[in-house]
N, C-alpha and C. Protein backbone atom coordinates (compact mmCIF):
# COMPACT_ATOMS: atom_id res chain seq x y z
N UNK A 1 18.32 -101.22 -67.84
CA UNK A 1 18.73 -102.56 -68.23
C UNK A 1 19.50 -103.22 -67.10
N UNK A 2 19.08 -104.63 -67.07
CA UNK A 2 19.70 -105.15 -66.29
C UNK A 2 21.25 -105.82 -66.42
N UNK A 3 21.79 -105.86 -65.81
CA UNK A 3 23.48 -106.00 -65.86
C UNK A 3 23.39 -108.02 -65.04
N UNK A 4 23.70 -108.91 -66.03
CA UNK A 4 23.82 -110.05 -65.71
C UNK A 4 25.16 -110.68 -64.78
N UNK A 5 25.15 -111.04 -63.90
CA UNK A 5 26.51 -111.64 -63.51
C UNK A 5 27.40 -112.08 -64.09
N UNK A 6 27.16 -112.99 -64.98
CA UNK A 6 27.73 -113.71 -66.35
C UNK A 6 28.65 -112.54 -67.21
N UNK A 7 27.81 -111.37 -67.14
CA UNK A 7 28.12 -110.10 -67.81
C UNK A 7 29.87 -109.61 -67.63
N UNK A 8 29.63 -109.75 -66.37
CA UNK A 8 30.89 -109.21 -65.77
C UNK A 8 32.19 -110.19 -66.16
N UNK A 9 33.24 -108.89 -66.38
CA UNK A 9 34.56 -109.37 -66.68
C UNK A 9 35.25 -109.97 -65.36
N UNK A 10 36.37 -110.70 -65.50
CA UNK A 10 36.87 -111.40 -64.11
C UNK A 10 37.56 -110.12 -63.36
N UNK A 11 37.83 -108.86 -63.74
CA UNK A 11 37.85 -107.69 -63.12
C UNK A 11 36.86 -107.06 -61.97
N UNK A 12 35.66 -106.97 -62.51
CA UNK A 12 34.62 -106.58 -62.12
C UNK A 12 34.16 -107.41 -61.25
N UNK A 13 33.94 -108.60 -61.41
CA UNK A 13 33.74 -109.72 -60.07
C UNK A 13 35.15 -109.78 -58.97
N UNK A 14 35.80 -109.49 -59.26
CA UNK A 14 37.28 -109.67 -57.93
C UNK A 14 36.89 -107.96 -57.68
N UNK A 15 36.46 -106.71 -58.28
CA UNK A 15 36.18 -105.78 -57.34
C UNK A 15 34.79 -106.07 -56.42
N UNK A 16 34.38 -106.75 -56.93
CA UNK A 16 32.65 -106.94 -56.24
C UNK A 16 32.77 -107.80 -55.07
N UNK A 17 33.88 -108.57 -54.87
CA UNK A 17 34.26 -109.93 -53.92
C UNK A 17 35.12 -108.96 -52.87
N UNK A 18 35.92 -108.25 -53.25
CA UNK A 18 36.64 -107.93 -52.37
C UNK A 18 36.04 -106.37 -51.08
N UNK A 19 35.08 -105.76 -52.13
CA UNK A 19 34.07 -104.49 -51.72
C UNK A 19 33.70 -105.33 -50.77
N UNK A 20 33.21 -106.48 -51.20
CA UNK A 20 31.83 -107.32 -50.23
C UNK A 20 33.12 -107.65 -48.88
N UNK A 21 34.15 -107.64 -49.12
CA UNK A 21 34.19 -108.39 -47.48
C UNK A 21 35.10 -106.85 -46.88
N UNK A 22 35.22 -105.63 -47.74
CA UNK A 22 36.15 -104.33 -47.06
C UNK A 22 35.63 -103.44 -47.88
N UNK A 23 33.66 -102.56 -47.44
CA UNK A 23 33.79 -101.72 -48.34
C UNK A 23 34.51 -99.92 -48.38
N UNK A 24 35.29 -100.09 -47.21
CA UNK A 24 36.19 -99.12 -47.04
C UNK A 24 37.67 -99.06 -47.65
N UNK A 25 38.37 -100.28 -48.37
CA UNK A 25 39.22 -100.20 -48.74
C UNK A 25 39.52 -99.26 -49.91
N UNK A 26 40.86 -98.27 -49.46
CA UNK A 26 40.96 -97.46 -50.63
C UNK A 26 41.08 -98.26 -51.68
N UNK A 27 40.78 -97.16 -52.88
CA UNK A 27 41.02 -97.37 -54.52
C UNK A 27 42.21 -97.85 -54.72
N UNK A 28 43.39 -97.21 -54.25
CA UNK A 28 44.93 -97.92 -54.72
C UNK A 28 45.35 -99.59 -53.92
N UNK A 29 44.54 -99.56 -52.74
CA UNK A 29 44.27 -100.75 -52.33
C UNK A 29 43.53 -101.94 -53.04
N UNK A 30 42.49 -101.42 -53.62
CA UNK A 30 41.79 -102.14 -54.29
C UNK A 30 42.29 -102.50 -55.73
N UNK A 31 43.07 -101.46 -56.50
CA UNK A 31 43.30 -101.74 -57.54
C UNK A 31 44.68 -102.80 -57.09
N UNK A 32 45.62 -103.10 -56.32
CA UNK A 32 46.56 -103.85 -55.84
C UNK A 32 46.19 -105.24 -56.18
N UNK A 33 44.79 -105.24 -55.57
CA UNK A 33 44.35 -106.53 -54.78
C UNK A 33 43.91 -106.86 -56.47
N UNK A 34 43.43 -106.22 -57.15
CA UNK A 34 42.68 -106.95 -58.43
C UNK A 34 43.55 -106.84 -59.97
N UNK A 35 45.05 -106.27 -59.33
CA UNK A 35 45.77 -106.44 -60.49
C UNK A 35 45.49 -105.61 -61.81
N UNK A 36 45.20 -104.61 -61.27
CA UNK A 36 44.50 -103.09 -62.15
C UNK A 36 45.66 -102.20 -61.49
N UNK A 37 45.88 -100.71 -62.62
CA UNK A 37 46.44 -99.48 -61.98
C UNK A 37 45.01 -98.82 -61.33
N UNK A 38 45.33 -98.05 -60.47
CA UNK A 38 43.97 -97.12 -59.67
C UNK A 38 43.14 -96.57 -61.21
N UNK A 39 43.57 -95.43 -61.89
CA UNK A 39 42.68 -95.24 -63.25
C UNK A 39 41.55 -96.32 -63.50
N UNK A 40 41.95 -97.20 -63.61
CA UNK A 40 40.74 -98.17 -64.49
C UNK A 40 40.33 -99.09 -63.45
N UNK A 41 40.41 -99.33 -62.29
CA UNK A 41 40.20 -99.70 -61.36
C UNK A 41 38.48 -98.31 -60.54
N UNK A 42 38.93 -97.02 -60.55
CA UNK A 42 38.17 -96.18 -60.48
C UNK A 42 37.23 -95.64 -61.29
N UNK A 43 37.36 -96.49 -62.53
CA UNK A 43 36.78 -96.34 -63.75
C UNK A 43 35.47 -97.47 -63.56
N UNK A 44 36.04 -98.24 -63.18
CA UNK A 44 35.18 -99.90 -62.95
C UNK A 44 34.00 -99.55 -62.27
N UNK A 45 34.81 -98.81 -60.84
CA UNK A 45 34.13 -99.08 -59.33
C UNK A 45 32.75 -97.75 -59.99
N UNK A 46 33.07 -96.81 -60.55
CA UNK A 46 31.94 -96.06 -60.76
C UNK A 46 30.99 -96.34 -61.73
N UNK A 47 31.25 -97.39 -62.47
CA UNK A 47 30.21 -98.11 -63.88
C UNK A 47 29.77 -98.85 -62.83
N UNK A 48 30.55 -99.81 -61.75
CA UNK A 48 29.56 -100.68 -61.33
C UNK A 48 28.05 -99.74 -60.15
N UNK A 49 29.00 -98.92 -59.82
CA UNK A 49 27.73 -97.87 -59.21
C UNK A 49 26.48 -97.21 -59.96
N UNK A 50 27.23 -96.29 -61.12
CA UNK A 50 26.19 -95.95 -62.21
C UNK A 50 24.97 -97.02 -62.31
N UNK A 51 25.82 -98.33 -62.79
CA UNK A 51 24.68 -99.68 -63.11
C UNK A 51 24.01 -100.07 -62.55
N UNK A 52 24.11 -99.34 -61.24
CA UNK A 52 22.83 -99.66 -59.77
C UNK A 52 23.95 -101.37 -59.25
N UNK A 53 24.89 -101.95 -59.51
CA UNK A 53 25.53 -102.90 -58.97
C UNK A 53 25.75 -102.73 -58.06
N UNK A 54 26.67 -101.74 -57.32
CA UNK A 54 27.14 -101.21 -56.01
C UNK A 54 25.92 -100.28 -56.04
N UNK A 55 25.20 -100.46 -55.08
CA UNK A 55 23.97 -99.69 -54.38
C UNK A 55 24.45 -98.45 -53.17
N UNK A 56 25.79 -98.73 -52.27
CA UNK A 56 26.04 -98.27 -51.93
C UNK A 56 26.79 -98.94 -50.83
N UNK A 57 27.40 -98.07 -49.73
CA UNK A 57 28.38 -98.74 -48.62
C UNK A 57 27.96 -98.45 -47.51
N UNK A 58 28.16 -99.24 -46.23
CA UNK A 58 27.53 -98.91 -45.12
C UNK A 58 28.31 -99.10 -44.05
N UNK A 59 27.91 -99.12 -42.71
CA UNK A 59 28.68 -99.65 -41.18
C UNK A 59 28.24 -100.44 -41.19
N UNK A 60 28.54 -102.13 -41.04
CA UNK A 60 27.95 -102.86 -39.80
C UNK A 60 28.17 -103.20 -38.36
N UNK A 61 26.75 -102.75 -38.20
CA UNK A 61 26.92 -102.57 -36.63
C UNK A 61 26.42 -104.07 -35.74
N UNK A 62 26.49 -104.16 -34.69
CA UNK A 62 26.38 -105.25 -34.58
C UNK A 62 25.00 -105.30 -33.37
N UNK A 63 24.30 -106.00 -33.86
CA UNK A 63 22.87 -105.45 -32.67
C UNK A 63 23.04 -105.74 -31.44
N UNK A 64 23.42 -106.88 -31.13
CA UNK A 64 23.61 -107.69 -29.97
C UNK A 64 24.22 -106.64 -29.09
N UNK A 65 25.53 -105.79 -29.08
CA UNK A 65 26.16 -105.30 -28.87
C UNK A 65 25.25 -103.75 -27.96
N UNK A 66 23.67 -103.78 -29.11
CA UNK A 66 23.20 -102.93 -29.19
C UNK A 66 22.03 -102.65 -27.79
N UNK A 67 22.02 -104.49 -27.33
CA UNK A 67 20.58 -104.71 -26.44
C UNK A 67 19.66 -104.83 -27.81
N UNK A 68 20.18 -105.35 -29.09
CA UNK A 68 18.85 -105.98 -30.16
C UNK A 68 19.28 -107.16 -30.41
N UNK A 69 19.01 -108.58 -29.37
CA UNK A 69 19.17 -109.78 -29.26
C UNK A 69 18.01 -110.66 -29.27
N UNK A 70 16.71 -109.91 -30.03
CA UNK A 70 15.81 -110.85 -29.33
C UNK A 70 15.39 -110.83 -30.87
N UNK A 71 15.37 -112.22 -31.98
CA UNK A 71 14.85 -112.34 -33.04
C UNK A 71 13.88 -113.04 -33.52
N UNK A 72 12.69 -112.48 -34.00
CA UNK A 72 11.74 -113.11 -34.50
C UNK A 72 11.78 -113.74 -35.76
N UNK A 73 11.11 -114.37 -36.19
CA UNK A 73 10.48 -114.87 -37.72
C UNK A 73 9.07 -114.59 -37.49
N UNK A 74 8.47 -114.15 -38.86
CA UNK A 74 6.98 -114.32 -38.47
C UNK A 74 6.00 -114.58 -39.77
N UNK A 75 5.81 -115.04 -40.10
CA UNK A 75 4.66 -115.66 -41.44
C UNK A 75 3.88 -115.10 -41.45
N UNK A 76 3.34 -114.15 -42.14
CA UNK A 76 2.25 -113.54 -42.31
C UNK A 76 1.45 -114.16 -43.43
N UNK A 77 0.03 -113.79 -43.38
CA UNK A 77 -0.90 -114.63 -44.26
C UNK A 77 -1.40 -113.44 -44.60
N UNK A 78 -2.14 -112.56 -46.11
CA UNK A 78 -2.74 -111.81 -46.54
C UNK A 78 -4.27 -112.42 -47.22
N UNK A 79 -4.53 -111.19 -46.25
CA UNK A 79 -6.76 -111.51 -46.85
C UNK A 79 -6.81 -111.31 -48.34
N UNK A 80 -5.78 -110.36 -48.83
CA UNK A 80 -5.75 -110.05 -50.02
C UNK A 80 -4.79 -110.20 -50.71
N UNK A 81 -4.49 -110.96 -51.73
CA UNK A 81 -3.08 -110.69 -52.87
C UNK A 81 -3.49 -110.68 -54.43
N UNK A 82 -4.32 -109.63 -54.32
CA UNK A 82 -3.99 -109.13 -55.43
C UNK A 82 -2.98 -107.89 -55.53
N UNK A 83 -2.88 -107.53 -56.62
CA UNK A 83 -1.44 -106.70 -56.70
C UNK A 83 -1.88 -105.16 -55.97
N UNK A 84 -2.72 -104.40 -55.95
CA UNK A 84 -3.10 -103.63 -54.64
C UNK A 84 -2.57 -103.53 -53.65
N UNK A 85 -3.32 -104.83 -53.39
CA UNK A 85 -2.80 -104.98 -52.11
C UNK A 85 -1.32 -105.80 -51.34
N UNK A 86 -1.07 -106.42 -52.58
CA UNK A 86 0.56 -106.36 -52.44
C UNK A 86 1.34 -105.24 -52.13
N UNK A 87 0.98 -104.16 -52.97
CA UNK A 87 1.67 -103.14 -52.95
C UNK A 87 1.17 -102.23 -51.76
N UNK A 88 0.29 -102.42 -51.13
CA UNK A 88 -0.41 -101.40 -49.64
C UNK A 88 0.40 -101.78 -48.70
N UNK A 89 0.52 -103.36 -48.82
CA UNK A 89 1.67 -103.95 -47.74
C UNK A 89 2.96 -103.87 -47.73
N UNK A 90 3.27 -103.98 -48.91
CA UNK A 90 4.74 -103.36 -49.41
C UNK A 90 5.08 -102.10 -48.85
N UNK A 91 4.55 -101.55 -49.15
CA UNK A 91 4.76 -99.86 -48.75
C UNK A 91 4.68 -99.73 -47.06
N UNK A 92 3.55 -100.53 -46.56
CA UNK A 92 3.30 -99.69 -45.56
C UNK A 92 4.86 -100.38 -44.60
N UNK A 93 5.16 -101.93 -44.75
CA UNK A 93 5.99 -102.56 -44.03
C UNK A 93 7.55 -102.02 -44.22
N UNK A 94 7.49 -101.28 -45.34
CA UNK A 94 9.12 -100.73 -45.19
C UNK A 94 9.14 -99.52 -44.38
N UNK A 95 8.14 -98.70 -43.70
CA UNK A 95 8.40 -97.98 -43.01
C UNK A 95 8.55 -98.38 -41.20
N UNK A 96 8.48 -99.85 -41.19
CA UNK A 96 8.91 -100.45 -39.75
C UNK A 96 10.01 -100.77 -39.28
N UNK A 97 10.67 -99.99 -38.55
CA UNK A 97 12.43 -100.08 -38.21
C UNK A 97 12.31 -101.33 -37.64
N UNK A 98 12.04 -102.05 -36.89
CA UNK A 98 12.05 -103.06 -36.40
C UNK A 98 12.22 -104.35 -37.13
N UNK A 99 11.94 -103.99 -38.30
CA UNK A 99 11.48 -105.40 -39.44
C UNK A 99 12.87 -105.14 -40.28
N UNK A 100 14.06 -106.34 -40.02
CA UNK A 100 15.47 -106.13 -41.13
C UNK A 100 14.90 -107.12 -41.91
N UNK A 101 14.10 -107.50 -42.90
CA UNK A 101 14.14 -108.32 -43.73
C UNK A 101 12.05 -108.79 -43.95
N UNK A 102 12.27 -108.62 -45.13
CA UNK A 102 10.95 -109.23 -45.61
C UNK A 102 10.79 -109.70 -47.07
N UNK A 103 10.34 -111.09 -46.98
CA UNK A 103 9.95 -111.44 -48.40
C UNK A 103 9.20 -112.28 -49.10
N UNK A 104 8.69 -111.84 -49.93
CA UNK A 104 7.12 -112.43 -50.26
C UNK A 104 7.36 -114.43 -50.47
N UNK A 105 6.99 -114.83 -50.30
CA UNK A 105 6.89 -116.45 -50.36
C UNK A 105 6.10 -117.19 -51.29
N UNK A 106 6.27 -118.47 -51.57
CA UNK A 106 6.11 -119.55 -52.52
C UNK A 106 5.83 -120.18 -51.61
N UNK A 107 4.34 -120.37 -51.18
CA UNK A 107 4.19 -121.35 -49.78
C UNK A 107 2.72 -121.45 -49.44
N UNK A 108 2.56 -121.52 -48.16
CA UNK A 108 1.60 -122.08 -47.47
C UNK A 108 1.36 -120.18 -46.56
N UNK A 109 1.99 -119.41 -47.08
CA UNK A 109 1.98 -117.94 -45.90
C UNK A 109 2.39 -117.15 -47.40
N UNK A 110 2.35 -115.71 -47.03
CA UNK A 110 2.78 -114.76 -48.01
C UNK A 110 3.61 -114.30 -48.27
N UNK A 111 4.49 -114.14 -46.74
CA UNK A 111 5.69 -113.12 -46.38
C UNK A 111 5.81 -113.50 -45.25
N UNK A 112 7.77 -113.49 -45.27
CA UNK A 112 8.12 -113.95 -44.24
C UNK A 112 9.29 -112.97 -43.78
N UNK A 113 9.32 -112.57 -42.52
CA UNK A 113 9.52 -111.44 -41.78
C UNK A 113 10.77 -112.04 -40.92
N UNK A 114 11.99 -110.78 -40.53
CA UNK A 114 12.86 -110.92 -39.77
C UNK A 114 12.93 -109.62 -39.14
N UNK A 115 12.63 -109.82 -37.45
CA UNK A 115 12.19 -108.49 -36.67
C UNK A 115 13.25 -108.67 -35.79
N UNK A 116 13.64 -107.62 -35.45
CA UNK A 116 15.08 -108.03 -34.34
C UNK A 116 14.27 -106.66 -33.22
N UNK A 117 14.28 -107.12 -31.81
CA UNK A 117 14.12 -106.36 -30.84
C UNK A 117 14.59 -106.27 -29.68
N UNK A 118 14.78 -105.58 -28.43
CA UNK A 118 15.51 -106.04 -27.59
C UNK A 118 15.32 -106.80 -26.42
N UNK A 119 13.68 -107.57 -26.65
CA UNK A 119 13.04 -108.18 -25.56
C UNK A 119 11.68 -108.70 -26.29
N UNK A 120 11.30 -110.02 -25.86
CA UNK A 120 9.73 -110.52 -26.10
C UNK A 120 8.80 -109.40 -25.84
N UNK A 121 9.22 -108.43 -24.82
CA UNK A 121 7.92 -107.76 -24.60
C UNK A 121 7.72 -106.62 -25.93
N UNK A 122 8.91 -106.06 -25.88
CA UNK A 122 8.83 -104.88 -27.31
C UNK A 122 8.80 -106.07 -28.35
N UNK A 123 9.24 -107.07 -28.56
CA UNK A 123 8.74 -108.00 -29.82
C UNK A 123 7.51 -107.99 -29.85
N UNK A 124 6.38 -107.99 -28.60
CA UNK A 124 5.11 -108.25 -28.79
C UNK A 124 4.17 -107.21 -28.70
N UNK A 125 4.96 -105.73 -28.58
CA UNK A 125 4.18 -104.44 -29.07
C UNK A 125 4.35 -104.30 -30.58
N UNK A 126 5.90 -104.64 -30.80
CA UNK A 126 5.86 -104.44 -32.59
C UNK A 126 4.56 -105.28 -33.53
N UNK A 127 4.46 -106.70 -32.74
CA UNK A 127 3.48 -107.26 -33.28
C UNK A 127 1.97 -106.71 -33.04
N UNK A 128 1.89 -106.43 -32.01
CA UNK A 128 0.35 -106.23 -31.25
C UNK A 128 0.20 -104.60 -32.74
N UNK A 129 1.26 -103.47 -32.37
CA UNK A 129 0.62 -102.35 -32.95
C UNK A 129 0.96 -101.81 -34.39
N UNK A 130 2.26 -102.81 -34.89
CA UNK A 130 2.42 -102.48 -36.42
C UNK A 130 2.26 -103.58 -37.37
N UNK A 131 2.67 -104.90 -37.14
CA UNK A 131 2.78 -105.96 -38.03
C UNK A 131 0.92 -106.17 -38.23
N UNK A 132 0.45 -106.42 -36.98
CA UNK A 132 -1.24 -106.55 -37.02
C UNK A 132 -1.74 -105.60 -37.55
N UNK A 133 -1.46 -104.52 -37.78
CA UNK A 133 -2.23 -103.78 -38.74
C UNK A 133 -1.97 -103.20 -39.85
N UNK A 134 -0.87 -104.35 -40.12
CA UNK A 134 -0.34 -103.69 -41.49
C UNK A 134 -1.47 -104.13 -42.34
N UNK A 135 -1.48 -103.39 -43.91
CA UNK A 135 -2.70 -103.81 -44.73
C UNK A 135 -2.73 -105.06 -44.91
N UNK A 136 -4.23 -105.67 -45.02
CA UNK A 136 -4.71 -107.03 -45.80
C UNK A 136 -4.23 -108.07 -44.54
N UNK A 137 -3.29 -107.60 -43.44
CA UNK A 137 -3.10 -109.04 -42.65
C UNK A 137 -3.87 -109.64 -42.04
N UNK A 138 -4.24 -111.10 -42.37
CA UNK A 138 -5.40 -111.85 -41.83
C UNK A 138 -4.71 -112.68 -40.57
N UNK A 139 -3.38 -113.14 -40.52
CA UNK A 139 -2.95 -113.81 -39.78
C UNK A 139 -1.32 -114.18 -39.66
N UNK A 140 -0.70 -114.19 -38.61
CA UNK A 140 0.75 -113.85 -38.23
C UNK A 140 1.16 -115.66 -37.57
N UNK A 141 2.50 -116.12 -37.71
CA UNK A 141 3.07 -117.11 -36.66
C UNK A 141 4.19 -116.84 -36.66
N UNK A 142 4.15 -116.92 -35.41
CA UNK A 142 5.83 -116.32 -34.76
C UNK A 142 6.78 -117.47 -34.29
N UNK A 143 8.25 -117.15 -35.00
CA UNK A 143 9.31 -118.56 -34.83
C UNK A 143 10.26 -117.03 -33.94
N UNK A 144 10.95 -117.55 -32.60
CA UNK A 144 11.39 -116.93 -31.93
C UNK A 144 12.83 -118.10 -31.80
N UNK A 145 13.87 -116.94 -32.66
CA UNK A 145 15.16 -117.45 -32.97
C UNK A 145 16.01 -117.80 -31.37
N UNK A 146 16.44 -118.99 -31.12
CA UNK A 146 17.43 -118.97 -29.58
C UNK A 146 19.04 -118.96 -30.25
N UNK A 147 19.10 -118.88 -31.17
CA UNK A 147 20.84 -118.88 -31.64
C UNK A 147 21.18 -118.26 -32.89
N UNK A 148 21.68 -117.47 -33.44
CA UNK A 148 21.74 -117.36 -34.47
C UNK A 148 23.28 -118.16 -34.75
N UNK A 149 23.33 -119.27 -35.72
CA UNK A 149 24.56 -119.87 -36.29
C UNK A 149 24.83 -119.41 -37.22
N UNK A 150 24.59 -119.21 -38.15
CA UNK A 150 25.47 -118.15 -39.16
C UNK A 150 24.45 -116.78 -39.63
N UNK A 151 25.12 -116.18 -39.55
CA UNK A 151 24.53 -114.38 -40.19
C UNK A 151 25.53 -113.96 -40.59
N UNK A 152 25.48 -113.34 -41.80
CA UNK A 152 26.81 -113.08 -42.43
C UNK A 152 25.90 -111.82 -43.66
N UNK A 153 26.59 -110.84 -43.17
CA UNK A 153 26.11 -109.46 -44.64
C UNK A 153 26.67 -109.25 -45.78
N UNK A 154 27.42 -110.43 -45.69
CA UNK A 154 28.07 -110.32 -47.33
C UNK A 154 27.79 -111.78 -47.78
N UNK A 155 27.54 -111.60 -49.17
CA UNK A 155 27.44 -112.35 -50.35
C UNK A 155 28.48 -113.49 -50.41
N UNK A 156 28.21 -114.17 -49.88
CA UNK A 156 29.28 -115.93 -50.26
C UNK A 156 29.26 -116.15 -51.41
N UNK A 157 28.53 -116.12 -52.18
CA UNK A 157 28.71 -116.32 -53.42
C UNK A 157 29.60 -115.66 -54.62
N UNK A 158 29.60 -114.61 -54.26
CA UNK A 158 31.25 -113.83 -54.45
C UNK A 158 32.42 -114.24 -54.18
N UNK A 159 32.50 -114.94 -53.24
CA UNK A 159 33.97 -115.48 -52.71
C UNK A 159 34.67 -116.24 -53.53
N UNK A 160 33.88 -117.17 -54.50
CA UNK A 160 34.85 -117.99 -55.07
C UNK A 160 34.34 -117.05 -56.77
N UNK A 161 34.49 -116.26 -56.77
CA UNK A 161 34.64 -115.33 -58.17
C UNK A 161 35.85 -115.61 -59.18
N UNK A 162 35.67 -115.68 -60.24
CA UNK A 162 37.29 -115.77 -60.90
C UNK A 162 37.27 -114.73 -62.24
């Protein structure tokens, strides 16, 4: 079952706002910040995990930092969408490290792709030997990002939680 936003007590949204911008902050920290003792504060944070809400915690690392400054967009068009072959493409495209982001579209294309690499030229092997042969692809257009102005891995929409 799915767990609605609406659902949540003004508890549960000020732990979800505050995870989103420190998901390392201890429990007695966290229970501080949301006006809980740690007990029911640790009680929360593991229902919202159980509930698949908190999926889990990570590093962010920062690519640029990495020599991964070079970002694509790319529109893909499918020969096929029926659900098959939705799902051949589905599958096969989450196994491409190169690709942080994909999602099916309401448009004029099928799926629209965010490839981060560290140069046009490895941008244009990822394309030439995995995106081109992923299943059903009939046709690719590539938007080659010069700035990124905002990127942000947490949820804005959390911020103004009450």
């Amino acid at each position: 079952m799915q767990t609605d936003f609406s659902e949540l007590d003004s508890f549960d949204r000020a732990i979800l706002a505050v995870l989103n911008k420190d998901g390392r902050i201890s429990v007695a920290d966290l229970a501080r910040q949301i006006g809980l003792s740690k007990s029911p504060t640790q009680a929360r944070l593991k229902r919202l995990e159980g509930e698949g809400i908190i999926t889990g915690y990570r590093a962010l690392i920062d690519p640029i930092r990495l020599g991964l400054d070079h970002v694509a967009f790319v529109e893909v068009r499918l020969s096929d969408t029926r659900e098959a072959a939705l799902r051949a493409f589905n599958d096969a495209v989450s196994k491409i490290g190169e690709i942080e982001q994909v999602h099916m579209i309401a448009g004029n294309f099928d799926y629209l792709m965010k490839i981060r690499t560290g140069s046009m030229s490895e941008y244009r092997a990822v394309l030439a030997e995995k995106i081109s042969t992923l299943p059903h692809v009939a046709s690719t257009s590539t938007f080659v990002a010069m700035q990124a102005v905002k990127e942000t891995a947490t949820m804005g929409a959390l911020e103004n939680v009450s």
